[in-house]
Protein backbone atom coordinates (compact mmCIF):
# COMPACT_ATOMS: atom_id res chain seq x y z
CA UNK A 1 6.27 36.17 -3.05
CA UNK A 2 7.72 38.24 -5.67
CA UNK A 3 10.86 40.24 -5.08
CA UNK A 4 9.57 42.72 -7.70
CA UNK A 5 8.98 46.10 -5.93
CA UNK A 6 9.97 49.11 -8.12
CA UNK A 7 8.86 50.57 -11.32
CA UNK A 8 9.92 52.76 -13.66
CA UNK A 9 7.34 55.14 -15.86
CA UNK A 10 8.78 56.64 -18.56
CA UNK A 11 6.97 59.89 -18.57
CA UNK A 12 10.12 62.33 -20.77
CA UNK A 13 9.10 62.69 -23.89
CA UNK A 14 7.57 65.91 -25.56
CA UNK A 15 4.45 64.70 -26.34
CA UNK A 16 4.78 66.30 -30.17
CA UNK A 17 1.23 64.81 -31.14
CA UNK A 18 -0.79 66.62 -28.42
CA UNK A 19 0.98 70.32 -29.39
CA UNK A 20 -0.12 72.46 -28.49
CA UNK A 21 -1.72 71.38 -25.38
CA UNK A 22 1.71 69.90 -24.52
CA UNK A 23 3.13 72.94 -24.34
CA UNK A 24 1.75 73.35 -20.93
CA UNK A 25 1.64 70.53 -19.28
CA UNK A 26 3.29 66.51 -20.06
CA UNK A 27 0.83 63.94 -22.58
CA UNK A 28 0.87 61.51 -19.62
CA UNK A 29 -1.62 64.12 -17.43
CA UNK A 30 -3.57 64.30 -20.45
CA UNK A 31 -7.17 63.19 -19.22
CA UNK A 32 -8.72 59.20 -19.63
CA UNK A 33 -12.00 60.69 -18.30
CA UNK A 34 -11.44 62.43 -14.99
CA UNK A 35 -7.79 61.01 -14.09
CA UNK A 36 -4.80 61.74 -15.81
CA UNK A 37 -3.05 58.62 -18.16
CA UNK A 38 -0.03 58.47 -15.95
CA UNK A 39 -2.32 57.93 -12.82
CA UNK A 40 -3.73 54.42 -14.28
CA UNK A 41 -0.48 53.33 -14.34
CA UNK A 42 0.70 54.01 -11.30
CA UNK A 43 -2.87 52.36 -9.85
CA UNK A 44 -2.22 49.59 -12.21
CA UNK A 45 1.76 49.04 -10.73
CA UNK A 46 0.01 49.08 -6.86
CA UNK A 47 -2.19 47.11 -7.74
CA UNK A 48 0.30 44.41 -8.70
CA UNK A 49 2.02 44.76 -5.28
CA UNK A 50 4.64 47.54 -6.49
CA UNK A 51 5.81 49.75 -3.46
CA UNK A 52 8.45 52.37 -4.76
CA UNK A 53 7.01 53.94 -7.86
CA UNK A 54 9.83 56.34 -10.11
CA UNK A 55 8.34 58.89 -12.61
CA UNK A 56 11.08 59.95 -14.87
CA UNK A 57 9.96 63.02 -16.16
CA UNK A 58 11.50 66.00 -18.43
CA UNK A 59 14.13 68.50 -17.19
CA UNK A 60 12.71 71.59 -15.59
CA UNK A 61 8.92 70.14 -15.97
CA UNK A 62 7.47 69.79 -13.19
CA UNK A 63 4.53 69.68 -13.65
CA UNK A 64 3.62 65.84 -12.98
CA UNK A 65 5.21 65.91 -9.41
CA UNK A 66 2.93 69.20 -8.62
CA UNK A 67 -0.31 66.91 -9.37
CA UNK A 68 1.33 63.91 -6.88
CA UNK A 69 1.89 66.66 -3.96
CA UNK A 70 -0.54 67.09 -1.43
CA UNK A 71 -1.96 70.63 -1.98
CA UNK A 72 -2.88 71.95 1.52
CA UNK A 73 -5.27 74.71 0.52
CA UNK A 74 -7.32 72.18 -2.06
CA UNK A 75 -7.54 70.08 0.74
CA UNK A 76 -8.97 72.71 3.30
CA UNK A 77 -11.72 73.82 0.45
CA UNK A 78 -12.86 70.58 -0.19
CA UNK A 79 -12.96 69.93 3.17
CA UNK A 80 -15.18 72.45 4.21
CA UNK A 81 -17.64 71.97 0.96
CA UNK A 82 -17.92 68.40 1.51
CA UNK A 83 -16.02 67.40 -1.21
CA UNK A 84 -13.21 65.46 0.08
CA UNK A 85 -14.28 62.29 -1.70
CA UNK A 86 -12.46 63.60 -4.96
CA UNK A 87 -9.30 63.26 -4.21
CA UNK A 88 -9.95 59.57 -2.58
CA UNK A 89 -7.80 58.28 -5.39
CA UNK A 90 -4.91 60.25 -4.86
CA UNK A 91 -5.01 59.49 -1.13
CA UNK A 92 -4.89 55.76 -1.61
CA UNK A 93 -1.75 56.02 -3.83
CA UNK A 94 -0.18 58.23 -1.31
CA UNK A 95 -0.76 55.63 1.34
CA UNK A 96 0.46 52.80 -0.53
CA UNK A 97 3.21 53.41 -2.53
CA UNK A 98 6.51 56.31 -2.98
CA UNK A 99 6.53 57.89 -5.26
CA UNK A 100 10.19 59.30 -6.78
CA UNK A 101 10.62 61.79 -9.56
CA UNK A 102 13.67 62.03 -11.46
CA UNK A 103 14.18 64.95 -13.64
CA UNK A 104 16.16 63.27 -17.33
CA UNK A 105 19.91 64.56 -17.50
CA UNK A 106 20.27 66.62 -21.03
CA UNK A 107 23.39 64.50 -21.23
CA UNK A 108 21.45 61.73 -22.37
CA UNK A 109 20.45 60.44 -25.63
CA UNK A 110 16.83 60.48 -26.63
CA UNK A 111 15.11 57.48 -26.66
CA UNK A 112 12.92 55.03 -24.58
CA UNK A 113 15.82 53.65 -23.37
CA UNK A 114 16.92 56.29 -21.67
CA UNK A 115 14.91 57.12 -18.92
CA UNK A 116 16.08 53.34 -17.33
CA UNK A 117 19.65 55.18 -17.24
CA UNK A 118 17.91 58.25 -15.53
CA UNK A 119 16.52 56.09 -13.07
CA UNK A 120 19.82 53.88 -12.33
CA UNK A 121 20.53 54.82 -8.91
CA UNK A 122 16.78 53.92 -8.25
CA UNK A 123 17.20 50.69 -9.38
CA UNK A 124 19.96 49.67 -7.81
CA UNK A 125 20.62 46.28 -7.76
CA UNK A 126 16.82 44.96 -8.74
CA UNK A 127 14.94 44.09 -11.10
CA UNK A 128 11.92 46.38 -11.57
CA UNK A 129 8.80 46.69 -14.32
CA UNK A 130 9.59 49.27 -16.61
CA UNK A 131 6.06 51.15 -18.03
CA UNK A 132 5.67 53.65 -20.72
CA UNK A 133 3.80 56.75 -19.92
CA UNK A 134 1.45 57.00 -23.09
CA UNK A 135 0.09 53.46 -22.67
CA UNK A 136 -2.73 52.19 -20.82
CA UNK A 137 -3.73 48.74 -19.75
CA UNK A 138 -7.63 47.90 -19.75
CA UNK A 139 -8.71 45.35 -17.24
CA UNK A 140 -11.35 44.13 -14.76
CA UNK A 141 -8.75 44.83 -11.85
CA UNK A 142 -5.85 46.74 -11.60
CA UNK A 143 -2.66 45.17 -11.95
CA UNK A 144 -4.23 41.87 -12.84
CA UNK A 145 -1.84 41.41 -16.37
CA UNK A 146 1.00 42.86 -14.76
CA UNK A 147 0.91 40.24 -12.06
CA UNK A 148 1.05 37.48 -14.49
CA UNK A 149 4.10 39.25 -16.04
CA UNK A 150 5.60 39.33 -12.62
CA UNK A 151 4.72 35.56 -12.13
CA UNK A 152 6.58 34.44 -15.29
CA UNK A 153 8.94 36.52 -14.24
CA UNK A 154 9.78 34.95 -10.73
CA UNK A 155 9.30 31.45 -12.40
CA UNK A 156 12.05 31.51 -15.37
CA UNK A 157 13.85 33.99 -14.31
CA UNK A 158 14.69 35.88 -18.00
CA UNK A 159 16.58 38.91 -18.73
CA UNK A 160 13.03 40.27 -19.50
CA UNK A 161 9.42 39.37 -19.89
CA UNK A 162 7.57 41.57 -22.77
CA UNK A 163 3.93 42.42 -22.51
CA UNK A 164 2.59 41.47 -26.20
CA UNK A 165 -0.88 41.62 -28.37
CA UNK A 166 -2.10 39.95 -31.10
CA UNK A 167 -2.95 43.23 -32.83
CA UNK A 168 -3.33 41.74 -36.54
CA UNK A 169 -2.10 42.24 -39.89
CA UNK A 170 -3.68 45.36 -40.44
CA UNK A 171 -1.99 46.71 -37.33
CA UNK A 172 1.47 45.32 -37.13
CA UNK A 173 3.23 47.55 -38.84
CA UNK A 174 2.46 50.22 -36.31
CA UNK A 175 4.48 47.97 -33.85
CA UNK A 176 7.51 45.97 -33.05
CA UNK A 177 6.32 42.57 -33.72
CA UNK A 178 7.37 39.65 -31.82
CA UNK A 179 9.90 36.66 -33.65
CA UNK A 180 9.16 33.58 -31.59
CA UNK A 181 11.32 30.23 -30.95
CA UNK A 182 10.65 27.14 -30.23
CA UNK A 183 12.05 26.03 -26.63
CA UNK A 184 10.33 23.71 -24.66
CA UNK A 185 11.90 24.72 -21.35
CA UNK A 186 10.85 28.21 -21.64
CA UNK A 187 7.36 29.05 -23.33
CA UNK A 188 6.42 32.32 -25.49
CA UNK A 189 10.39 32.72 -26.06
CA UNK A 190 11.30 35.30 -28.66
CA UNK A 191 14.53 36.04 -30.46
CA UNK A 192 13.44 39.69 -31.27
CA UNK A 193 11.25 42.49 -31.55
CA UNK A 194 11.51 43.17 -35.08
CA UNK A 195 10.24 46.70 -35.37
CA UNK A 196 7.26 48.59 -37.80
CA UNK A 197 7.65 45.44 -40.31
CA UNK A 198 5.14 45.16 -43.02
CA UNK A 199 2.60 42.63 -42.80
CA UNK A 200 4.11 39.87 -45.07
CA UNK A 201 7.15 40.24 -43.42
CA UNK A 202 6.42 40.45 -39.54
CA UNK A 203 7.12 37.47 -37.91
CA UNK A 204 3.87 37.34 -36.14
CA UNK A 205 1.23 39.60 -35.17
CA UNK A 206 1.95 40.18 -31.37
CA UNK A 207 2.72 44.13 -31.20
CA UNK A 208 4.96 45.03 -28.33
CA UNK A 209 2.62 46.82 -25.53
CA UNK A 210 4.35 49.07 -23.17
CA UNK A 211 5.09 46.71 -20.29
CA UNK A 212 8.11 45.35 -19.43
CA UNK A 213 9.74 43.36 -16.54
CA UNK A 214 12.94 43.95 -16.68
CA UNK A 215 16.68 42.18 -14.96
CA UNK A 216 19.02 44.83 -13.93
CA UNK A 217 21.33 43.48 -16.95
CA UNK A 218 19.27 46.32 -18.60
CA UNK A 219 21.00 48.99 -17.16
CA UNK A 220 24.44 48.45 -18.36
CA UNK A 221 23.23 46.66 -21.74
CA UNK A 222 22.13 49.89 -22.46
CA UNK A 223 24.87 52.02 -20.49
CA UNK A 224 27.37 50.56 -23.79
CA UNK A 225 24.97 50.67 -26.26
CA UNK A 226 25.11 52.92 -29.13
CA UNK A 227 22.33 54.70 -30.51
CA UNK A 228 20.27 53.49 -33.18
CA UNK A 229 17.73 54.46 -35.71
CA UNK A 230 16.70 57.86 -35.54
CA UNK A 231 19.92 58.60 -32.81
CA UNK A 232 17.78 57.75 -30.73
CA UNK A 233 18.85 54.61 -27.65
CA UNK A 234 15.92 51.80 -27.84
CA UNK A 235 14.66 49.77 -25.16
CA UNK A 236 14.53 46.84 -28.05
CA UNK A 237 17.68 46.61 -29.39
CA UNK A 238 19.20 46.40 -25.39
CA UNK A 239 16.13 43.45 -25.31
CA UNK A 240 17.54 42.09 -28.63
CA UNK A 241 21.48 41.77 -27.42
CA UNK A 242 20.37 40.28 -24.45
CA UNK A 243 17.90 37.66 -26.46
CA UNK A 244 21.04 36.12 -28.11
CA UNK A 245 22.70 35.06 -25.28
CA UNK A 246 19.98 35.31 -22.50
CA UNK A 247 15.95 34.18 -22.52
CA UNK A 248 13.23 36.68 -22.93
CA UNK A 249 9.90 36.03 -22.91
CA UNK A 250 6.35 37.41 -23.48
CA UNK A 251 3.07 37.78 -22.18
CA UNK A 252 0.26 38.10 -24.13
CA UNK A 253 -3.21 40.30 -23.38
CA UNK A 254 -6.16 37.85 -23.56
CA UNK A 255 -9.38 37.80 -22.32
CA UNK A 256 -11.04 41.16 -20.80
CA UNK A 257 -7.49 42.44 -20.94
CA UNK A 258 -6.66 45.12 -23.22
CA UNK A 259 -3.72 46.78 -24.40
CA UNK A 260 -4.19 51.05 -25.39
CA UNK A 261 -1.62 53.05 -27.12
CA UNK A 262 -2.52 56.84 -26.10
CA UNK A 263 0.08 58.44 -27.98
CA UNK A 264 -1.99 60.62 -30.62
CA UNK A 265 -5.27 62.13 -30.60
CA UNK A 266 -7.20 59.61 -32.30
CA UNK A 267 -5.84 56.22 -30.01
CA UNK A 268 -6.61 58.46 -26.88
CA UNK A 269 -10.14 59.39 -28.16
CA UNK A 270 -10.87 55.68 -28.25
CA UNK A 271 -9.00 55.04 -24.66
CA UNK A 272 -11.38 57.23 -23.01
CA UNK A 273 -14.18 55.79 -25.00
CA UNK A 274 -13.02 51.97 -24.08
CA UNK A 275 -12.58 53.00 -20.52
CA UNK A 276 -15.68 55.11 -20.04
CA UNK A 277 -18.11 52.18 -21.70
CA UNK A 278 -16.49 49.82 -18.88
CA UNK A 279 -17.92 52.43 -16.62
CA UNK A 280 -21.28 52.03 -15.04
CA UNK A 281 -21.37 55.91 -14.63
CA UNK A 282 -21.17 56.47 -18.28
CA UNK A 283 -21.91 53.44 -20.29
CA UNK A 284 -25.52 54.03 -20.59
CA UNK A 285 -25.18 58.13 -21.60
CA UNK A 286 -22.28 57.27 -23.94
CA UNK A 287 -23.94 54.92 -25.81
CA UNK A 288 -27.00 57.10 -26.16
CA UNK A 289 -24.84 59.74 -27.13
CA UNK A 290 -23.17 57.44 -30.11
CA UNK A 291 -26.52 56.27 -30.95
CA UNK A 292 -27.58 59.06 -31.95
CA UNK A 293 -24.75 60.22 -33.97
CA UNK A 294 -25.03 57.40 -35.93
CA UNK A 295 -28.68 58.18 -36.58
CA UNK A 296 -27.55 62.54 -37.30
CA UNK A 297 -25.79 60.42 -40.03
């Protein structure tokens, strides 16, 4: 039994490669087909066996609380047009899990370290998965990789346990890319993320996905850590300090699973295309559709 129950999802940023839609509402309720990104993720934590959920959103937005709320008067219409079914999805995550949303102080640094400090009271004492908003895990069952994480978690015991994928050569350089040791007590241990190397000089091809499980030494690692590139405070150089002295470890995507950056237009065009061919609902018209645009062409 895992002693894992909270998570953190980073949802803060100002989604600067959606403008201008992100001027009215956060990236993460962006759509992947009728739900909005963050929502996957907080199906995706439950479904690992997380219980207290935090969203850690920006100051004076509210707009990602608003779409967790129960909305009486939606409720009564759907109700009486026989339509209640729709928001089956939201029901289920109200039943299972709390949700917590924590506006980010303007005292703080920006950074995706950051919203871990927003959320310290939250934490508390615990250890907790730590998610980032814009990223999307693809898998037969919901919270199926981030059990594993949790598992190699509970059975070494690391400061931190980093979701990884072999994304390539061509690819790497997008990422932070993962500089293994050899350690026979302790499997898939890294030294560092070494980030947005070039190909010949990345130290392997395993990009850093946006998963983490994370020890509470995270919160004052990066309490007394400075800023770094860009001013801004990183979750991997806190990982990094703690990798010299401490053991962190990763977890790679194999199989069906699938790591999705949603961050810019084009990476959440093809999330909503990877999720909606996985779809029995869709698969059939989309690939129709595709068809014949190859054929216009």
């Amino acid at each position: 039994m895992t002693n894992i129950t909270k998570a953190v999802i980073a949802a803060a940023g100002r989604g600067t490669r959606f403008l201008p839609v992100t001027k009215s509402y956060p990236k993460e309720l962006v759509p992947i087909l009728a739900k909005p990104n963050i929502q996957y993720l907080i199906e995706e934590a439950i479904g690992a066996g997380v219980t207290e959920i935090a969203i850690i959103h920006r100051l004076g937005e509210n707009s990602i609380e608003k779409y967790f709320s129960p909305d009486t008067d939606l409720e009564k219409y759907l109700i009486e047009n026989n339509k209640l079914e729709y928001l089956d999805s939201l029901k289920t995550i109200w039943s299972k899990a709390k949700l917590t949303f924590i506006p980010q102080p303007s005292n703080l640094p920006y950074g995706n370290g950051s919203p871990i400090l927003a959320a310290k009271e939250f934490i508390g004492s615990d250890s907790f998965v730590y998610m980032f908003g814009d990223d999307l895990t693809v898998e037969p069952v919901a919270g199926q990789f981030l059990s594993k994480m949790i598992a190699t978690f509970d059975k070494y015991q690391p400061a931190s346990v980093v979701a990884v994928k072999d994304v390539g050569p061509e690819e790497i350089s997008r990422y932070g890319s993962a500089q293994y040791i050899n350690d026979p007590n302790y499997p898939n241990r890294i030294s560092a993320m070494l980030e947005k190397l070039p190909a010949d000089q990345a130290p392997s091809t395993f990009g850093q996905g946006g998963r983490f499980i994370l020890s509470n030494k995270f919160v004052s690692t990066l309490e007394n850590q400075s800023t770094g590139i860009g001013n801004e405070l990183w979750l991997a150089d806190a990982n990094n300090s703690l990798a010299k002295s401490d053991v962190v470890l990763t977890q790679a995507f194999e199989g069906e699973e699938d790591w999705l950056t949603t961050g810019d237009p084009l990476r959440w065009l093809q999330a909503n295309i990877t999720v909606a061919l996985q779809n029995s609902s869709y698969k059939e018209d989309l690939m129709q559709f595709i068809k014949s645009l190859e054929f216009r062409n």
